[in-house]
Protein backbone atom coordinates (compact mmCIF):
# COMPACT_ATOMS: atom_id res chain seq x y z
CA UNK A 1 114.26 95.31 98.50
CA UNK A 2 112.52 98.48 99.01
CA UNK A 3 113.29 102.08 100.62
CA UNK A 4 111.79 105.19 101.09
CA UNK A 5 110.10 107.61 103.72
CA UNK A 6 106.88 108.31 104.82
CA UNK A 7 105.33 104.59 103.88
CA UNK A 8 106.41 105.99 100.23
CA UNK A 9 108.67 103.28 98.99
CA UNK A 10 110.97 102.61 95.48
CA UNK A 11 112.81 99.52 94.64
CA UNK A 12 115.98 99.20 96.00
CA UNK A 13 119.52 97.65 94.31
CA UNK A 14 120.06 94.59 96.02
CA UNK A 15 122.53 92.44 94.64
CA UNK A 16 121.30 88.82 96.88
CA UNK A 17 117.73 89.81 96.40
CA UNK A 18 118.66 90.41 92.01
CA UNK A 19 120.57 86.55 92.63
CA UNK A 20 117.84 85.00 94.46
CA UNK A 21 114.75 86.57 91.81
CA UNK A 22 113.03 87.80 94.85
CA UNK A 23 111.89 90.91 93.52
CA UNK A 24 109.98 88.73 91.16
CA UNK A 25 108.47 86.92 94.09
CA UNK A 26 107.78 90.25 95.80
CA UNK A 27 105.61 91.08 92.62
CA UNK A 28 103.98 87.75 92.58
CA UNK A 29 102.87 87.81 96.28
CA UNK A 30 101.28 90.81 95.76
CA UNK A 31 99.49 89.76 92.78
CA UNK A 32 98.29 86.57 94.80
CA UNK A 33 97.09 89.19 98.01
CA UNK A 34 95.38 91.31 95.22
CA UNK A 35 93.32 88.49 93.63
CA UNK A 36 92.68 86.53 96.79
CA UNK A 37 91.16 88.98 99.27
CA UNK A 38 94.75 89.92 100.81
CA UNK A 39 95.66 93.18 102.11
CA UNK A 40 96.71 95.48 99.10
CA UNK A 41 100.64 96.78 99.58
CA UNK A 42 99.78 100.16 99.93
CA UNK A 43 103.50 101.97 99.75
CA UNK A 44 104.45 102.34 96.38
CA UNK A 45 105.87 105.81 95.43
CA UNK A 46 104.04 107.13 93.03
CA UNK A 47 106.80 107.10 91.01
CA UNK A 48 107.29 103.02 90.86
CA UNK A 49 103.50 103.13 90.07
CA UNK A 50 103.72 105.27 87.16
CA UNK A 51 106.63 103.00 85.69
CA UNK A 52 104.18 100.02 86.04
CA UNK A 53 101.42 101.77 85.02
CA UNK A 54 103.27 103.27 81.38
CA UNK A 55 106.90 102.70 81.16
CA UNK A 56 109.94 104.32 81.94
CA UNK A 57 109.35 106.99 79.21
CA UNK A 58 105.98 108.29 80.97
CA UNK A 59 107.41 109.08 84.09
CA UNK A 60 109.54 112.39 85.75
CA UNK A 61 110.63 111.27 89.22
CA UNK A 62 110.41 113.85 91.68
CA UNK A 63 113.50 115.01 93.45
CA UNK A 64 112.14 113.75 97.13
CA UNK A 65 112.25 110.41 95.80
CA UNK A 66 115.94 109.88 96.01
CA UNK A 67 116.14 107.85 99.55
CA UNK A 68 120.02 108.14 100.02
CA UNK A 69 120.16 111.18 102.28
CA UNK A 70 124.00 112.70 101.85
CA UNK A 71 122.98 112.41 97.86
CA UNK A 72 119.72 114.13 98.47
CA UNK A 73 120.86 117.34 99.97
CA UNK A 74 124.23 117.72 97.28
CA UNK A 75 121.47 117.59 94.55
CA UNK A 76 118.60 119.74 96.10
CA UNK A 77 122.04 122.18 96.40
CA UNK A 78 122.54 121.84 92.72
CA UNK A 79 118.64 122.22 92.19
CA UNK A 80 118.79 125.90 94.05
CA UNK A 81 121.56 127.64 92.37
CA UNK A 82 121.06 131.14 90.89
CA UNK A 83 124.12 131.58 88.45
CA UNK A 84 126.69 129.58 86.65
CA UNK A 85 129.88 130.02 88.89
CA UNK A 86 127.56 129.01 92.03
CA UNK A 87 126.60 125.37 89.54
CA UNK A 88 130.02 124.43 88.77
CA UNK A 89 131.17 125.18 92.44
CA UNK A 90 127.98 123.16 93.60
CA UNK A 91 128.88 119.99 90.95
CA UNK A 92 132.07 119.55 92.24
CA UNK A 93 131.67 117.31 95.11
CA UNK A 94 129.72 114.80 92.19
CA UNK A 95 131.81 114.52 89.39
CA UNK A 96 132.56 110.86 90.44
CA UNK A 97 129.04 110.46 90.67
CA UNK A 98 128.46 112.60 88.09
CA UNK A 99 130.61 109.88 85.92
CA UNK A 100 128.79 106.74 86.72
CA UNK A 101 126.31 107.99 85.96
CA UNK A 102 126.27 109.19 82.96
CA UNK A 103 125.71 112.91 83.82
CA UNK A 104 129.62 114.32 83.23
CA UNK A 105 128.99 117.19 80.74
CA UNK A 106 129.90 120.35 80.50
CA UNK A 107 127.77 122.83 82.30
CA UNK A 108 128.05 126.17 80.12
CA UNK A 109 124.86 128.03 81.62
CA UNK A 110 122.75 128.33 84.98
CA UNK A 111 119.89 126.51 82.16
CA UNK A 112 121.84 123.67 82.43
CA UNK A 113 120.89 123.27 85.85
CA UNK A 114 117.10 121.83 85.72
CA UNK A 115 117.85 118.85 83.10
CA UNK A 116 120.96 118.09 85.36
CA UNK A 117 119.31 117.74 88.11
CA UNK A 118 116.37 115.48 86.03
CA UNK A 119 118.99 113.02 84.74
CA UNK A 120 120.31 112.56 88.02
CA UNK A 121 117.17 111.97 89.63
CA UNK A 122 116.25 109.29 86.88
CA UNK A 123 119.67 107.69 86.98
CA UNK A 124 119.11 107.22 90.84
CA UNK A 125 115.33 106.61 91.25
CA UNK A 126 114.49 104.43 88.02
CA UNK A 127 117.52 103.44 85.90
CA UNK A 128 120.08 102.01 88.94
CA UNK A 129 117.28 99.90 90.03
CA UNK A 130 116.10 98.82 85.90
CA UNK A 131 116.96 95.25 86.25
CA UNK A 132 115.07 95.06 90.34
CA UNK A 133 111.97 96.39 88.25
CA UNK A 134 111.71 94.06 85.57
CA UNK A 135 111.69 91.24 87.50
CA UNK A 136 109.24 93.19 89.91
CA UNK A 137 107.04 93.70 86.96
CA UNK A 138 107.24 90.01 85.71
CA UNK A 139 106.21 88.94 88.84
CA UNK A 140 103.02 91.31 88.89
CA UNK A 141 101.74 89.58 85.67
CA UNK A 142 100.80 86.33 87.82
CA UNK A 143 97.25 85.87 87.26
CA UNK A 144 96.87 88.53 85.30
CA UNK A 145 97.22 91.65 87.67
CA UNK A 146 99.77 94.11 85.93
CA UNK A 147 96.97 93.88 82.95
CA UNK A 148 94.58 95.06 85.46
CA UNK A 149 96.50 97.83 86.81
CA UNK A 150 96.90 99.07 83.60
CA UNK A 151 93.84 98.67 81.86
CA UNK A 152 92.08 100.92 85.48
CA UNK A 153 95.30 102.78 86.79
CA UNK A 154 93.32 104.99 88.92
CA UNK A 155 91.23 101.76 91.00
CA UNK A 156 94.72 100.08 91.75
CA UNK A 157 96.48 103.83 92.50
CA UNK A 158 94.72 103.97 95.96
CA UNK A 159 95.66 100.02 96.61
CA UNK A 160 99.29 99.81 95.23
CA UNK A 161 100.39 103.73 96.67
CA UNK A 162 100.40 104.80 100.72
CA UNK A 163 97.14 106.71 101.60
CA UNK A 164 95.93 107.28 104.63
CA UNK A 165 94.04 104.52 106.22
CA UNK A 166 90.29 104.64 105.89
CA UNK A 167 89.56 103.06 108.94
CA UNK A 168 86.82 105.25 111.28
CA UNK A 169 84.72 104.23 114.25
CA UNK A 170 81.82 104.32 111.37
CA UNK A 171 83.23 101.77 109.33
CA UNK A 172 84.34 99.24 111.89
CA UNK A 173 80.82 99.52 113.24
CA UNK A 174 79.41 98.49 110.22
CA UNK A 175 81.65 96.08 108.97
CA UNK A 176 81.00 93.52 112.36
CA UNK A 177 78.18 91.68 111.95
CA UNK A 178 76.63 91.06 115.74
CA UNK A 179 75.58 87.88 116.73
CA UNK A 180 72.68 88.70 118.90
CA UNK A 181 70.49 85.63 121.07
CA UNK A 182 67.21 85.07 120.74
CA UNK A 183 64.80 88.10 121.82
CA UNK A 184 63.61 87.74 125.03
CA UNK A 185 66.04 85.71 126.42
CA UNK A 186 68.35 85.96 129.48
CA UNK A 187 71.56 85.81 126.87
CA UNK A 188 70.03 88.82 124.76
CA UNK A 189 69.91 91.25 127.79
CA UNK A 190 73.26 90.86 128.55
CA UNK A 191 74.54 90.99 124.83
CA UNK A 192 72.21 94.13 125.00
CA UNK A 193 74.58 95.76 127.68
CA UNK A 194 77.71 95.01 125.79
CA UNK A 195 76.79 96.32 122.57
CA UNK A 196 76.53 100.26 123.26
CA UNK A 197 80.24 99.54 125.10
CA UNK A 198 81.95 98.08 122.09
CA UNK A 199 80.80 101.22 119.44
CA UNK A 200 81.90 103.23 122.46
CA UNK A 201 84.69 101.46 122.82
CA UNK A 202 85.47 102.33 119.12
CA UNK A 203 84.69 105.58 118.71
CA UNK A 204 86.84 105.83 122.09
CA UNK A 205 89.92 104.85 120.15
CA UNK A 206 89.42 106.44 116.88
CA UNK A 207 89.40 110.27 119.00
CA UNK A 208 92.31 109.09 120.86
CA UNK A 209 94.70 107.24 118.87
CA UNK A 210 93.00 107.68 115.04
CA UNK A 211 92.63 104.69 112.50
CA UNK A 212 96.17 102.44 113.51
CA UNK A 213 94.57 101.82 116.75
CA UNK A 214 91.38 100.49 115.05
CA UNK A 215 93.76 98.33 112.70
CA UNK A 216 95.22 96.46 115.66
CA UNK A 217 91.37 96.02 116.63
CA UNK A 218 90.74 94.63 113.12
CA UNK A 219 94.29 92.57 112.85
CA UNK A 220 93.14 91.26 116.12
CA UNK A 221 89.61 89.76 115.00
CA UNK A 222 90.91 88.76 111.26
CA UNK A 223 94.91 89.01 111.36
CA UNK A 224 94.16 92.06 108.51
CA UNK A 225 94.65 95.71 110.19
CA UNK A 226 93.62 97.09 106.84
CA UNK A 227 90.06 95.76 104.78
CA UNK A 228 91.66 93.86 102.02
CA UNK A 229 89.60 95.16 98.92
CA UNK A 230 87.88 92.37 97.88
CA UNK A 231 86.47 92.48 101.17
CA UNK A 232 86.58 90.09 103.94
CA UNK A 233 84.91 86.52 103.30
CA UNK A 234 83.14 85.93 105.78
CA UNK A 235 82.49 89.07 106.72
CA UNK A 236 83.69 89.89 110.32
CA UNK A 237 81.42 89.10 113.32
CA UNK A 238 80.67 90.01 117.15
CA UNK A 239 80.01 87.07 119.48
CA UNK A 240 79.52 86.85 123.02
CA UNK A 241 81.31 84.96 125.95
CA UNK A 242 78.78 83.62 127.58
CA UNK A 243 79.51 81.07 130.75
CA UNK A 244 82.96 83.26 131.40
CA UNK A 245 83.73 84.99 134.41
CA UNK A 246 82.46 88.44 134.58
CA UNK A 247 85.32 89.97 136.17
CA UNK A 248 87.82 92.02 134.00
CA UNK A 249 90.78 90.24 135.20
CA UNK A 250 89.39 86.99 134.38
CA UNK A 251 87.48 87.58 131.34
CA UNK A 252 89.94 88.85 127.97
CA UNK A 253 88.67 89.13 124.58
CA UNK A 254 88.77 86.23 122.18
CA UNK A 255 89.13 85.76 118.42
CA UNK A 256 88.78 83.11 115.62
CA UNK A 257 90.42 84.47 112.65
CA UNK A 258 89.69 81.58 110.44
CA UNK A 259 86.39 83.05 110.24
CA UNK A 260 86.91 86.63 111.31
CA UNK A 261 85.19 86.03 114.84
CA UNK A 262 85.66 88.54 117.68
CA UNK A 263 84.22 87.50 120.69
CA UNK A 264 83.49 89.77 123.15
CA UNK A 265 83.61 89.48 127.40
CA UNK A 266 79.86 90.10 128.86
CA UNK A 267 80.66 92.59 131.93
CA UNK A 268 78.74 95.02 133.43
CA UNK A 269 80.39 98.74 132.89
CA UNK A 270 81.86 100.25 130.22
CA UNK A 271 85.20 101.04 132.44
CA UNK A 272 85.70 97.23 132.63
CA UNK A 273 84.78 96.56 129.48
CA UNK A 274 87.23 99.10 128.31
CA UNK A 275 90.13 97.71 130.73
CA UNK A 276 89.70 94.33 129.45
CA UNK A 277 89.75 95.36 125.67
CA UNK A 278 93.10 97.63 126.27
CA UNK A 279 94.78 94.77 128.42
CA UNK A 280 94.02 91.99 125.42
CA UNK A 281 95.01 94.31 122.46
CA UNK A 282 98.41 95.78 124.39
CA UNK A 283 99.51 92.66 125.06
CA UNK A 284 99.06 90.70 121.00
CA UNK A 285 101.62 90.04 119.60
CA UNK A 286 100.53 90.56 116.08
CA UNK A 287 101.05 87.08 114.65
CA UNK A 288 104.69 88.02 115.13
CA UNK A 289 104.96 90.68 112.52
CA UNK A 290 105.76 93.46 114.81
């Protein structure tokens, strides 16, 4: 139901999906994520958002959001031409196209060019895919979201559109709570070892592999790899296995994700520590959405 590139995606035109109303449902799921503590979407063109945000008539797509590939490069063609005789020779190839979609005219100057190539790129990117967005957009309305988005466009924008994950050693430090034993007591000391490993551990991972790596980290603990943004209820904690065998090979990482619980293997060195944690988070299967 969607396409794009780069975790930007539009609607897409499909016919079963249209039959079925599952854009609808699409919307409505994400309302329901939205208003209780869900991950956001977070790969809406900007495009899509705008429509959502203000209608059709508020919006000038961009020429990089037309997905279909062979289409793209015969119109970026038509978007580069320097004279009339190079336009005509350029249209050619999309008269067909041209036809259905409403964009057969005669082309008598090289000024024709620029609102040729806009009606093309709103035929393809908004008005193909009009009847996909309705339904998209009725299905937003459950529980009152689309109102939301449009009454403060600019705090859904960064929820609803692909930016770069915020996720940094930092923040996954301080969103675990640690569940530490009491002070003084044979349990504490060896919590006490474990702790500087895991925010090395982190801060490991973040140089190395950047903020996915921490989001399998966080999927693991709470089955989110992004911080939904209502926040997580309850908020994500750092237990201990205590009675387990210290040796890496016996000892894995453990989670409760009903209650956003990561429980952590008490060994001795960071290098086992650090084995352990790679050998349990290589080996998830991501609650089978990989």
């Amino acid at each position: 139901m969607f396409e794009g590139r780069d975790s930007k995606l539009n609607l897409a035109l499909h016919s079963t999906a249209l039959r079925e109303d599952l854009y609808f449902i699409a919307g409505q799921a994400i309302a329901v994520s939205l208003v209780h503590g869900g991950p956001p979407p977070g790969f809406l063109v900007p495009t899509l958002y705008s429509c959502l945000v203000g209608g059709h008539s508020s919006i000038k797509p961009d020429l990089e959001d037309i997905v279909d590939a062979d289409l793209y490069e015969k119109v970026k063609k038509v978007s580069e031409c320097s004279s009339l005789n190079d336009l005509l020779h350029t249209t050619e190839p999309l008269q067909d196209f041209l036809a259905n979609a409403g964009c057969l005219r005669p082309l008598k100057s090289i000024e024709d060019r620029d609102l040729l190539v806009q009606d093309i790129t709103m035929f393809q990117v908004v008005h193909i895919v009009a009847g996909a967005f309705q339904r998209f957009k009725e299905g937003l309305k459950v529980l009152g979201v689309l109102d939301a988005i449009k009454m403060h466009p600019e705090s859904f924008r960064p929820l609803m559109c692909y930016e770069p994950s915020a996720l940094t050693a930092d923040v996954m430090d301080h969103l675990f709570h640690i569940l530490l034993s009491e002070v003084g007591s044979n349990k504490r000391r060896t919590e006490e070892v474990v702790v500087p490993f895991w925010r090395d551990y982190l801060f490991f991972l973040y140089d190395q592999e950047g903020p996915p790596k921490l989001g399998t980290i966080l999927a693991f603990a709470t089955g989110a790899s992004v911080i939904p943004p209502v926040g997580f209820s309850p908020q994500p904690s750092i237990d201990f296995l205590h009675g387990h065998p210290s040796s890496p090979k016996q000892c894995l990482p453990m989670a409760n994700t009903c209650i956003n619980c990561l429980k952590l293997p008490l060994l001795e060195t960071y290098d086992d520590f650090k084995e352990c944690m790679d050998f349990a988070l290589g080996n998830t299967q991501g609650f089978g959405r990989e």
